[in-house]
C-alpha atoms as a PDB file:
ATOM      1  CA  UNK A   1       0.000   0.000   0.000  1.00  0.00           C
ATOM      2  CA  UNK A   2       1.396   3.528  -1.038  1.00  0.00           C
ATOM      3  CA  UNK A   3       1.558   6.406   1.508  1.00  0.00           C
ATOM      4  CA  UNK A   4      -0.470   9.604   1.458  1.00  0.00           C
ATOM      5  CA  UNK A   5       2.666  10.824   1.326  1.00  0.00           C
ATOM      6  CA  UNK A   6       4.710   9.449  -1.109  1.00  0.00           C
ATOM      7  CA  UNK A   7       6.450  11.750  -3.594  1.00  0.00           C
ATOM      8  CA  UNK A   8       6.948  12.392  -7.183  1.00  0.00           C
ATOM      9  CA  UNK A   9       8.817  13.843  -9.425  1.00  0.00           C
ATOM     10  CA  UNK A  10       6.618  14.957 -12.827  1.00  0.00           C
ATOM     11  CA  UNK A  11       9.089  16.198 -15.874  1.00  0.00           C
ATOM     12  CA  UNK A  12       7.118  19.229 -17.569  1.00  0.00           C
ATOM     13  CA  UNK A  13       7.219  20.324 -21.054  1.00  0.00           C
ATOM     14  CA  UNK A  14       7.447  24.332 -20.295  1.00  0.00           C
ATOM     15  CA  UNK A  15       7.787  26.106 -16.954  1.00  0.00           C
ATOM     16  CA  UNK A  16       4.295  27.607 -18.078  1.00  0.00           C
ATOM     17  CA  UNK A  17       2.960  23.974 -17.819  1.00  0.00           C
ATOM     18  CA  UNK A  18       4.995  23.711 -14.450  1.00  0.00           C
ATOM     19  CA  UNK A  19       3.127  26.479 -12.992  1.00  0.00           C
ATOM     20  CA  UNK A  20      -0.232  25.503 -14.559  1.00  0.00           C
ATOM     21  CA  UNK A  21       0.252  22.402 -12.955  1.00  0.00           C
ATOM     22  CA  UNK A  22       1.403  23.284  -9.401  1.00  0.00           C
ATOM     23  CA  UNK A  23      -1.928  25.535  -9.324  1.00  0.00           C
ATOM     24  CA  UNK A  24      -4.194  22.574 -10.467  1.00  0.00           C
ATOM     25  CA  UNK A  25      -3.111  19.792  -8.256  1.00  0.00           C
ATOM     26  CA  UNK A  26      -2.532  22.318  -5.112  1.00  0.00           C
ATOM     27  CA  UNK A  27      -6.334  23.137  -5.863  1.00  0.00           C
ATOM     28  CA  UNK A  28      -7.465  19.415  -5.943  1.00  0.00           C
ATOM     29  CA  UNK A  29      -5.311  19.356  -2.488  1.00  0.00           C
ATOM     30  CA  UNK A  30      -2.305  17.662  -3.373  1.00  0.00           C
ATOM     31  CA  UNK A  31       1.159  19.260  -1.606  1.00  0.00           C
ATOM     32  CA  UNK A  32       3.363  20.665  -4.669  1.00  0.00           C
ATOM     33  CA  UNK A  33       6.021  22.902  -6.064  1.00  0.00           C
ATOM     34  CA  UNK A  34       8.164  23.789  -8.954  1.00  0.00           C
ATOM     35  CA  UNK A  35      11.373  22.427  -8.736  1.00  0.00           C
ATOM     36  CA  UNK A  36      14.391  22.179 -10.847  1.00  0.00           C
ATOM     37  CA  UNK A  37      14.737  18.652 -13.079  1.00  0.00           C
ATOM     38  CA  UNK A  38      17.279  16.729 -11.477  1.00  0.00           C
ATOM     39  CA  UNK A  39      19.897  15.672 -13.810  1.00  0.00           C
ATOM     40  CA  UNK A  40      18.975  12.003 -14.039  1.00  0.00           C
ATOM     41  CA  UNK A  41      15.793  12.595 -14.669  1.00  0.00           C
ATOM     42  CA  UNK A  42      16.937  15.160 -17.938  1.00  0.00           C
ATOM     43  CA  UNK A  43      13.766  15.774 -19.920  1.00  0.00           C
ATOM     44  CA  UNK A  44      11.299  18.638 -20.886  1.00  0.00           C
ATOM     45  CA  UNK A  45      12.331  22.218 -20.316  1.00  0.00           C
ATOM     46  CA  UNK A  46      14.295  22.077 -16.961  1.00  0.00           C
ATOM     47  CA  UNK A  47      11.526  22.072 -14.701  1.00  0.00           C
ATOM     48  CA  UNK A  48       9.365  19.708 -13.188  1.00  0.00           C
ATOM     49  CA  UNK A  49       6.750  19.666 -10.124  1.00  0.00           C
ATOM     50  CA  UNK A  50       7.384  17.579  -7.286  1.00  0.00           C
ATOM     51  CA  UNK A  51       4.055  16.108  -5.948  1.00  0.00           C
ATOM     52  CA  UNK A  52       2.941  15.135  -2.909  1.00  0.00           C
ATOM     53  CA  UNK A  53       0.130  12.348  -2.670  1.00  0.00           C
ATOM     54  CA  UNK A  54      -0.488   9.355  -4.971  1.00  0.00           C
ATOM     55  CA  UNK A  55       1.302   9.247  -8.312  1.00  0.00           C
ATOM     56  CA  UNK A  56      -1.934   7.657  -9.903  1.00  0.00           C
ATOM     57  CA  UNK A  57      -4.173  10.479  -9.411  1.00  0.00           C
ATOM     58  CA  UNK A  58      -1.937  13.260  -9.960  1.00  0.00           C
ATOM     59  CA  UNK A  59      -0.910  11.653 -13.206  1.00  0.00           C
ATOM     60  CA  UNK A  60      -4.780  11.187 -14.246  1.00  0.00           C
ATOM     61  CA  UNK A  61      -5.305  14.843 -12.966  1.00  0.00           C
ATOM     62  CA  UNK A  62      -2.621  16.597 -15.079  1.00  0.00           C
ATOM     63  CA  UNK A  63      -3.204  13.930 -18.449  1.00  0.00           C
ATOM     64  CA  UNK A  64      -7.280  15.007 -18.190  1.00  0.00           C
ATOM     65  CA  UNK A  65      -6.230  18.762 -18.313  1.00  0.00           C
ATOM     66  CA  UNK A  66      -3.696  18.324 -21.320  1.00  0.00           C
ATOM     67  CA  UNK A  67      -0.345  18.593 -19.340  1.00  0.00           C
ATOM     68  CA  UNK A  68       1.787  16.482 -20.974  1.00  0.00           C
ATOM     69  CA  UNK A  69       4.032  14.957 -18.440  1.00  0.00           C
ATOM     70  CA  UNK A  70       7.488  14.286 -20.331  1.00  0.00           C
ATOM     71  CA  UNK A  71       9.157  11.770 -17.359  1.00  0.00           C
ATOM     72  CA  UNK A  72       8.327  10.982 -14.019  1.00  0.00           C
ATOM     73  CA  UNK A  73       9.985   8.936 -10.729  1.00  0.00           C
ATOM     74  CA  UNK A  74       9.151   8.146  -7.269  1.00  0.00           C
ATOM     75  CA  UNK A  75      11.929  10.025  -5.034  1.00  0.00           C
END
């Protein structure tokens, strides 16, 4: 079983999409901010939001409101 707090990493495709996203999911409660793509994880524009809360339903969240999510990882 996953924990409510369990923590992702989501890629983006644009900071704009970044910050679009970070305003979505903190609205529908998840805990979230823009953060810098770590190195390994070396895709999109350079930014990516770190998430807060189950992967599943953040990733169904952001796909239903056409933010493309370029990579992603547990951290």
């Amino acid at each position: 079983m996953r924990s409510k707090h369990e923590k992702t990493v989501f890629a983006m495709s644009s900071v704009t999409y970044a910050v679009k996203a970070q305003s979505l999911l903190r609205a529908n409660g998840f805990g979230c901010e823009v953060i810098r793509t770590p190195k390994d994880l070396a895709k999109g524009c350079g930014y990516s939001i770190m998430v807060i809360g189950s992967r599943e339903n953040a990733e169904q969240l952001l796909q239903r409101a056409g933010i493309e999510i370029k990579a992603s990882r547990a951290i």
